[in-house]
N, C-alpha and C. Protein backbone atom coordinates (compact mmCIF):
# COMPACT_ATOMS: atom_id res chain seq x y z
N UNK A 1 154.25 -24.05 94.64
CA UNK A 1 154.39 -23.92 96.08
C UNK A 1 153.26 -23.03 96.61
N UNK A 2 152.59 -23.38 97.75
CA UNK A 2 151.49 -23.12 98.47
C UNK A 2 152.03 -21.72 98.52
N UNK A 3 151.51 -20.17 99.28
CA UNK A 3 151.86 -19.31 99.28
C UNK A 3 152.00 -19.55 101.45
N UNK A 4 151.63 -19.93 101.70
CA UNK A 4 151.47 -20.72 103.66
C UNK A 4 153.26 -21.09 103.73
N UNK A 5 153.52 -21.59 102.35
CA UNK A 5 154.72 -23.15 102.41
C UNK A 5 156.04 -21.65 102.20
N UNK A 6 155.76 -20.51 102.05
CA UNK A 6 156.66 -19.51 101.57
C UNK A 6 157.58 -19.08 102.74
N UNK A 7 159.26 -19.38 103.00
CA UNK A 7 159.69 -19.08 104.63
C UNK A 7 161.14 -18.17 103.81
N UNK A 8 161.25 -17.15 104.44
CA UNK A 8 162.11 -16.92 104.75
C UNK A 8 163.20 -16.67 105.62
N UNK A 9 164.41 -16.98 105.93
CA UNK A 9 165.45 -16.92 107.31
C UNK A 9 165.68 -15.47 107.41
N UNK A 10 165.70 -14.92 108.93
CA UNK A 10 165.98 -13.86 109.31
C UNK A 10 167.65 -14.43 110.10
N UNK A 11 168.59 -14.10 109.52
CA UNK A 11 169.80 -14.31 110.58
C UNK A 11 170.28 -13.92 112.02
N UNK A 12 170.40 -12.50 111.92
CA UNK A 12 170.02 -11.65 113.32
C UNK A 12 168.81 -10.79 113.51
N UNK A 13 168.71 -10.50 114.48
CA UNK A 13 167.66 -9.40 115.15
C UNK A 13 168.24 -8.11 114.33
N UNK A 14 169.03 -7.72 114.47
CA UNK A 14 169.03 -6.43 113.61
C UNK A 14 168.82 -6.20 112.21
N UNK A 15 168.96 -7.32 111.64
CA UNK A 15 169.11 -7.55 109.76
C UNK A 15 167.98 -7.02 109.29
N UNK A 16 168.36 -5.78 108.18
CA UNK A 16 166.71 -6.08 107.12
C UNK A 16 166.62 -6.52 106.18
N UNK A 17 167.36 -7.33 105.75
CA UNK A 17 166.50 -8.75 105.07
C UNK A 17 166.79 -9.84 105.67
N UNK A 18 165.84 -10.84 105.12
CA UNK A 18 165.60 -12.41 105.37
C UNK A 18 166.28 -13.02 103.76
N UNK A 19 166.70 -13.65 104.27
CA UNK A 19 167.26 -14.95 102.91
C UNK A 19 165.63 -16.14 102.82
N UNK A 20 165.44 -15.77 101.26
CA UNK A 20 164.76 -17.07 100.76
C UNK A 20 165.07 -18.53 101.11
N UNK A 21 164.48 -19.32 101.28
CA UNK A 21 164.52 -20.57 101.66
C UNK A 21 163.93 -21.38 100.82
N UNK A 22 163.39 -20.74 99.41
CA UNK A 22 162.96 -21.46 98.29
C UNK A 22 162.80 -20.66 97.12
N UNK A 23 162.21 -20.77 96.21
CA UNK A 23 161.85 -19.75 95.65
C UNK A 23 160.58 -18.98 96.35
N UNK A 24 160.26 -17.55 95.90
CA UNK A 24 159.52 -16.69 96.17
C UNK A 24 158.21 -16.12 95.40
N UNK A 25 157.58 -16.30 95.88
CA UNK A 25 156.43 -16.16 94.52
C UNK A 25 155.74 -14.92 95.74
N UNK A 26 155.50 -13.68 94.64
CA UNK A 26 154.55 -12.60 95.50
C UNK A 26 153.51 -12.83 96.43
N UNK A 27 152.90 -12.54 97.35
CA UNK A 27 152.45 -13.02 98.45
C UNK A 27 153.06 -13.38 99.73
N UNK A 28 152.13 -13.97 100.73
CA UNK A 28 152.44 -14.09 101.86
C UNK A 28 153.65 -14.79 102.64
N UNK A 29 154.50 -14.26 103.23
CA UNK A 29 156.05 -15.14 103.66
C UNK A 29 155.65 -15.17 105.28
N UNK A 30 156.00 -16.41 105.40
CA UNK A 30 156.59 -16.89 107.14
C UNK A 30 157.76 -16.21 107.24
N UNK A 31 158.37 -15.64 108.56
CA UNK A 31 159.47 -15.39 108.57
C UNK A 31 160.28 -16.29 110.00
N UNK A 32 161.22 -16.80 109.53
CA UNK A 32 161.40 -17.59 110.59
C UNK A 32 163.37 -17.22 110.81
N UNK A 33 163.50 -17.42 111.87
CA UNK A 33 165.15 -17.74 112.28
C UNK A 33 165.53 -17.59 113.75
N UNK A 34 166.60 -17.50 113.59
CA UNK A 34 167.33 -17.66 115.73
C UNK A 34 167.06 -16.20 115.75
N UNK A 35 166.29 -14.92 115.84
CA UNK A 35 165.68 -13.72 116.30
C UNK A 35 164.14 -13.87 116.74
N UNK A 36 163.85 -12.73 117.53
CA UNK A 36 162.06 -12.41 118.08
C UNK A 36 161.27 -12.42 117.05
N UNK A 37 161.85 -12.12 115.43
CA UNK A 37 160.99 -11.86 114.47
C UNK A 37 160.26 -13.35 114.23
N UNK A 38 160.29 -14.59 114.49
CA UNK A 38 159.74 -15.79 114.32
C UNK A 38 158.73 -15.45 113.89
N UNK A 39 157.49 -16.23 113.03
CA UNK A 39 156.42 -16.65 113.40
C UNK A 39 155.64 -15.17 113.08
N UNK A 40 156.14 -13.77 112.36
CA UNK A 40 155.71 -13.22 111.66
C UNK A 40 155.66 -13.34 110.22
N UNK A 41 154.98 -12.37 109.72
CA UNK A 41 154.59 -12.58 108.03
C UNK A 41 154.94 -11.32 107.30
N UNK A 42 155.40 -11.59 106.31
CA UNK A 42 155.94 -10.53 105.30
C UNK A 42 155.14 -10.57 104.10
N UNK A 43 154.70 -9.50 103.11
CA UNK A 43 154.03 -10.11 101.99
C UNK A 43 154.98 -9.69 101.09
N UNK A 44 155.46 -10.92 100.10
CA UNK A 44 156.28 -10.32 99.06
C UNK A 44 155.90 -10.15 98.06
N UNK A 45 156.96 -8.61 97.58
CA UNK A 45 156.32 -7.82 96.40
C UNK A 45 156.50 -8.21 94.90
N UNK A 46 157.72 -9.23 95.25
CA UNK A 46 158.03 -9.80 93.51
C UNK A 46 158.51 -10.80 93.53
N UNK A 47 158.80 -12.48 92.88
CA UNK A 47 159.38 -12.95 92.90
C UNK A 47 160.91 -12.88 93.72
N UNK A 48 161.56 -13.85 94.39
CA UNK A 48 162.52 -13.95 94.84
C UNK A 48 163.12 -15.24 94.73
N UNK A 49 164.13 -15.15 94.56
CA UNK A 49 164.72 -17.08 93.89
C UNK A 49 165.79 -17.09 95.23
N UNK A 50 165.53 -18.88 95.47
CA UNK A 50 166.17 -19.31 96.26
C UNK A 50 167.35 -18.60 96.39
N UNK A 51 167.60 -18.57 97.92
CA UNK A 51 169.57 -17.99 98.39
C UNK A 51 169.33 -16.57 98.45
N UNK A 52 168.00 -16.01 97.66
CA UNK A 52 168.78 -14.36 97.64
C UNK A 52 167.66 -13.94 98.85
N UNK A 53 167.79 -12.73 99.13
CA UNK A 53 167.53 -11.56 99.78
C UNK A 53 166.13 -11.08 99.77
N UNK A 54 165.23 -10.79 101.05
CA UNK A 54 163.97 -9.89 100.58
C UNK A 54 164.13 -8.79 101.47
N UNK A 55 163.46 -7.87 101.30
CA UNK A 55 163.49 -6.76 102.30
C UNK A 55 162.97 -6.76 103.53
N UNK A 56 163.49 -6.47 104.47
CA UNK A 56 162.17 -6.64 106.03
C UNK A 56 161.87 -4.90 106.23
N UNK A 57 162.16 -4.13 105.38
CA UNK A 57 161.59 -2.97 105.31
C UNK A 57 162.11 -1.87 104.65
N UNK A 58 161.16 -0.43 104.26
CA UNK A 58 161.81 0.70 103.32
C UNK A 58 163.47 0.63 103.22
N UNK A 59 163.82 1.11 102.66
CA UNK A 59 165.12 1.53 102.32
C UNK A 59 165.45 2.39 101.23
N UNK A 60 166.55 3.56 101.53
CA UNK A 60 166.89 4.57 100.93
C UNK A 60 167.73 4.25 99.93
N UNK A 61 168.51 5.02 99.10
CA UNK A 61 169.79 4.47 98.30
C UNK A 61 170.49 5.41 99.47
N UNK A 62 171.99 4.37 99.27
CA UNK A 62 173.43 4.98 100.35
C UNK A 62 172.78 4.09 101.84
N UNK A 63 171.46 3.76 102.17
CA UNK A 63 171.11 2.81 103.30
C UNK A 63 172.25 1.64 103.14
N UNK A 64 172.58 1.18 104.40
CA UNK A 64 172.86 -0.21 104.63
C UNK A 64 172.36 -1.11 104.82
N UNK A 65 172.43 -2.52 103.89
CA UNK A 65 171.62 -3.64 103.83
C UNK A 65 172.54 -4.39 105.15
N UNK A 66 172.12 -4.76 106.05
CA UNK A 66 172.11 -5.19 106.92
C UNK A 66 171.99 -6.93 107.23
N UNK A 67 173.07 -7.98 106.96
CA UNK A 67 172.86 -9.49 107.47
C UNK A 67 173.82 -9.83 108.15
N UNK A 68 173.32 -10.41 108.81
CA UNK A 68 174.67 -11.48 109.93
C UNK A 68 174.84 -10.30 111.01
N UNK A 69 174.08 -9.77 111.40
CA UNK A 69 174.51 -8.67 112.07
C UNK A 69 175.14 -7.39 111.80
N UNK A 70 175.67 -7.45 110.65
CA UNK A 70 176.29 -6.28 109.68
C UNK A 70 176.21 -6.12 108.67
N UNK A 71 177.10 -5.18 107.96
CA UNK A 71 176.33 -4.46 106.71
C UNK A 71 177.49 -5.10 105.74
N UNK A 72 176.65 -5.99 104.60
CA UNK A 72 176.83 -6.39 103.97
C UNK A 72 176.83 -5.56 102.57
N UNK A 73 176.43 -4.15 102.01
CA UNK A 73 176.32 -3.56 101.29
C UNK A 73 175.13 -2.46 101.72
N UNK A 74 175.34 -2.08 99.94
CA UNK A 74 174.50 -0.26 100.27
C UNK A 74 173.64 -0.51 99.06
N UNK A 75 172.34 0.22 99.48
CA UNK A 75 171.69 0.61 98.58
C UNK A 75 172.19 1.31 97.45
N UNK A 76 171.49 1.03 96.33
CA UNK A 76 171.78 1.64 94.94
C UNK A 76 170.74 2.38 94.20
N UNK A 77 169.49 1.93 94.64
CA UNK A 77 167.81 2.57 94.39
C UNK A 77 166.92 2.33 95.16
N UNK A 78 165.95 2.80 95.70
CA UNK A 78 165.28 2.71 96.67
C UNK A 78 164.44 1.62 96.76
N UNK A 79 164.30 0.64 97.44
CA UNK A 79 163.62 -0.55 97.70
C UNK A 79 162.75 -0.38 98.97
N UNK A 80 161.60 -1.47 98.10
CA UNK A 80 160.34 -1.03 99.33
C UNK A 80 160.11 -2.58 100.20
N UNK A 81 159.71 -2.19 101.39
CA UNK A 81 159.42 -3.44 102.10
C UNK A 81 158.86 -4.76 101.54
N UNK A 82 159.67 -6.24 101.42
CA UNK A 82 158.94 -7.14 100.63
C UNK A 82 159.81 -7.18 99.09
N UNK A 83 160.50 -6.52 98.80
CA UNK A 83 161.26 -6.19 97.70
C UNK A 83 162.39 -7.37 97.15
N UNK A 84 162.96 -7.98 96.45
CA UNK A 84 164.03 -8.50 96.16
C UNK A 84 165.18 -7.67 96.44
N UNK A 85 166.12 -8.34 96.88
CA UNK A 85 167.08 -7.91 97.27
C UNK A 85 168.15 -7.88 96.31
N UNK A 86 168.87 -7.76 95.25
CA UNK A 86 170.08 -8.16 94.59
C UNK A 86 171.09 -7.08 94.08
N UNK A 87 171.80 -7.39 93.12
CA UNK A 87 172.89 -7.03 92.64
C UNK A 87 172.17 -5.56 91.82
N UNK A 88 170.55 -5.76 91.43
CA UNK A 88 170.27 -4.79 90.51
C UNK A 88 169.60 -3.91 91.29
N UNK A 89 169.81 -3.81 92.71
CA UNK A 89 169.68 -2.58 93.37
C UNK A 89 170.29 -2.39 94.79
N UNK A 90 171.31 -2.85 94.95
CA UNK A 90 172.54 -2.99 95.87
C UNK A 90 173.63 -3.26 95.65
N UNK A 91 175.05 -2.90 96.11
CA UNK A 91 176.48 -3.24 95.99
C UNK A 91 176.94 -3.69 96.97
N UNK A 92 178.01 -4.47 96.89
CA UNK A 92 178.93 -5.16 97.79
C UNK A 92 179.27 -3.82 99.18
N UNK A 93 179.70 -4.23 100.42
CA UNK A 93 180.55 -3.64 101.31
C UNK A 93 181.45 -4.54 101.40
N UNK A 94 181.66 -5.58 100.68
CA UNK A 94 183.09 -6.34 100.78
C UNK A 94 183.64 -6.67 99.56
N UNK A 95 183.09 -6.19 98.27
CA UNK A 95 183.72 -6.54 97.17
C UNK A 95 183.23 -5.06 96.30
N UNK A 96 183.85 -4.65 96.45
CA UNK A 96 183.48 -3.28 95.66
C UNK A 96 183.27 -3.13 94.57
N UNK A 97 184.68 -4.00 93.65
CA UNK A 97 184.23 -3.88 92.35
C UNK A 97 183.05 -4.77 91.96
N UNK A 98 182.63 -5.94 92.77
CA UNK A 98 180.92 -6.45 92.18
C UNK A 98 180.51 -5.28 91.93
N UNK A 99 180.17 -4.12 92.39
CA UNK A 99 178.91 -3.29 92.23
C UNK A 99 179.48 -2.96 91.05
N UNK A 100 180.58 -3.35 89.76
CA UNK A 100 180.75 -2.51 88.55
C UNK A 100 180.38 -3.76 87.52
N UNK A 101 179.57 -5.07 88.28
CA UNK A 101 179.53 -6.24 87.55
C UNK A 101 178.09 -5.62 86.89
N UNK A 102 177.38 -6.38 85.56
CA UNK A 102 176.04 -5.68 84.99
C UNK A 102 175.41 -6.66 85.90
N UNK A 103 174.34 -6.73 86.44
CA UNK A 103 173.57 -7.73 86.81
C UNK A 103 172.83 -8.76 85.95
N UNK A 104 172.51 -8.88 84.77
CA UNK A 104 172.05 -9.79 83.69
C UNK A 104 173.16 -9.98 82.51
N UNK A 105 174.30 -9.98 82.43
CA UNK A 105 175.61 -10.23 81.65
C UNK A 105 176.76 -11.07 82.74
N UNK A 106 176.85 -10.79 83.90
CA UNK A 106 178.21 -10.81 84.69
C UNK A 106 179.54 -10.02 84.46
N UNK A 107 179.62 -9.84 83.05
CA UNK A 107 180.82 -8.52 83.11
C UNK A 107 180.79 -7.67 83.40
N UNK A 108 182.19 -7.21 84.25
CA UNK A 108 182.14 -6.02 84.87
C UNK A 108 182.43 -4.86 83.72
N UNK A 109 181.73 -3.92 84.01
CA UNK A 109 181.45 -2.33 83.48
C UNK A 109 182.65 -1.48 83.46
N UNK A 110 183.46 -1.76 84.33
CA UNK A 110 184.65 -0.55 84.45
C UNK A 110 185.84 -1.52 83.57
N UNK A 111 185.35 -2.63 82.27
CA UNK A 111 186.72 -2.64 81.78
C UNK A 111 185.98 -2.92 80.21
N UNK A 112 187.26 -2.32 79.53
CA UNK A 112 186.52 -2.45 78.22
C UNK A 112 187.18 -3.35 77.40
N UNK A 113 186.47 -4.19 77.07
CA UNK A 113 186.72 -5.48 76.29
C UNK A 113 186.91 -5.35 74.52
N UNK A 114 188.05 -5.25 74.44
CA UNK A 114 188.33 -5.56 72.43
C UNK A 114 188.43 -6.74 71.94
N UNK A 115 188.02 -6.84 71.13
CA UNK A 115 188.23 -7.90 69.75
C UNK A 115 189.48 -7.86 69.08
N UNK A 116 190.42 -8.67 69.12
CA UNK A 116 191.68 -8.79 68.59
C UNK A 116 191.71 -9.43 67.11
């Protein structure tokens, strides 16, 4: 994929991130959606795979990730503008225990699994 052909959706005007619209390859992003942000450009900092999340700017840990108009979760480590967005440096504000899931396993952390 061309790095021109790279779009990501902004949902609302307030959101800081945009959802991928394909995969993400580092470099230059269109940013497009129903907000003023249209028709600007983002450069992204790392891969991003279809459906997920990029940053539309700094963020703290304890920050709120911000889509649909609201806060969809909190920072977990500090992410820089252009950044992937996921599970391995953000938690749920609507599913709490996700944030105890590992991000490269899917089991959650807060239960401990025996061998019978």
């Amino acid at each position: 994929m061309k790095n021109m052909d790279q779009i990501c959706y902004i949902v609302h005007e307030p959101d800081n991130v945009a959802t991928a619209m394909a995969d993400i390859e580092p470099g230059k992003v269109c940013l497009t959606g129903e907000c003023g942000r249209t028709g600007n450009e983002l450069t992204a900092l790392q891969s991003v795979p279809f459906g997920h999340k990029i940053a539309l700017k700094d963020m703290d840990e304890g920050e709120e990730i911000i889509k649909y108009g609201v806060c969809i979760g909190l920072v977990t480590k500090k992410i820089r503008k252009g950044m992937h967005v996921h599970l391995h440096n953000m938690k749920s504000a609507y599913d709490f225990r996700s944030a105890e899931l590992d991000p490269v396993t899917i089991h959650a952390r807060d239960i401990e699994y025996k061998v019978y």
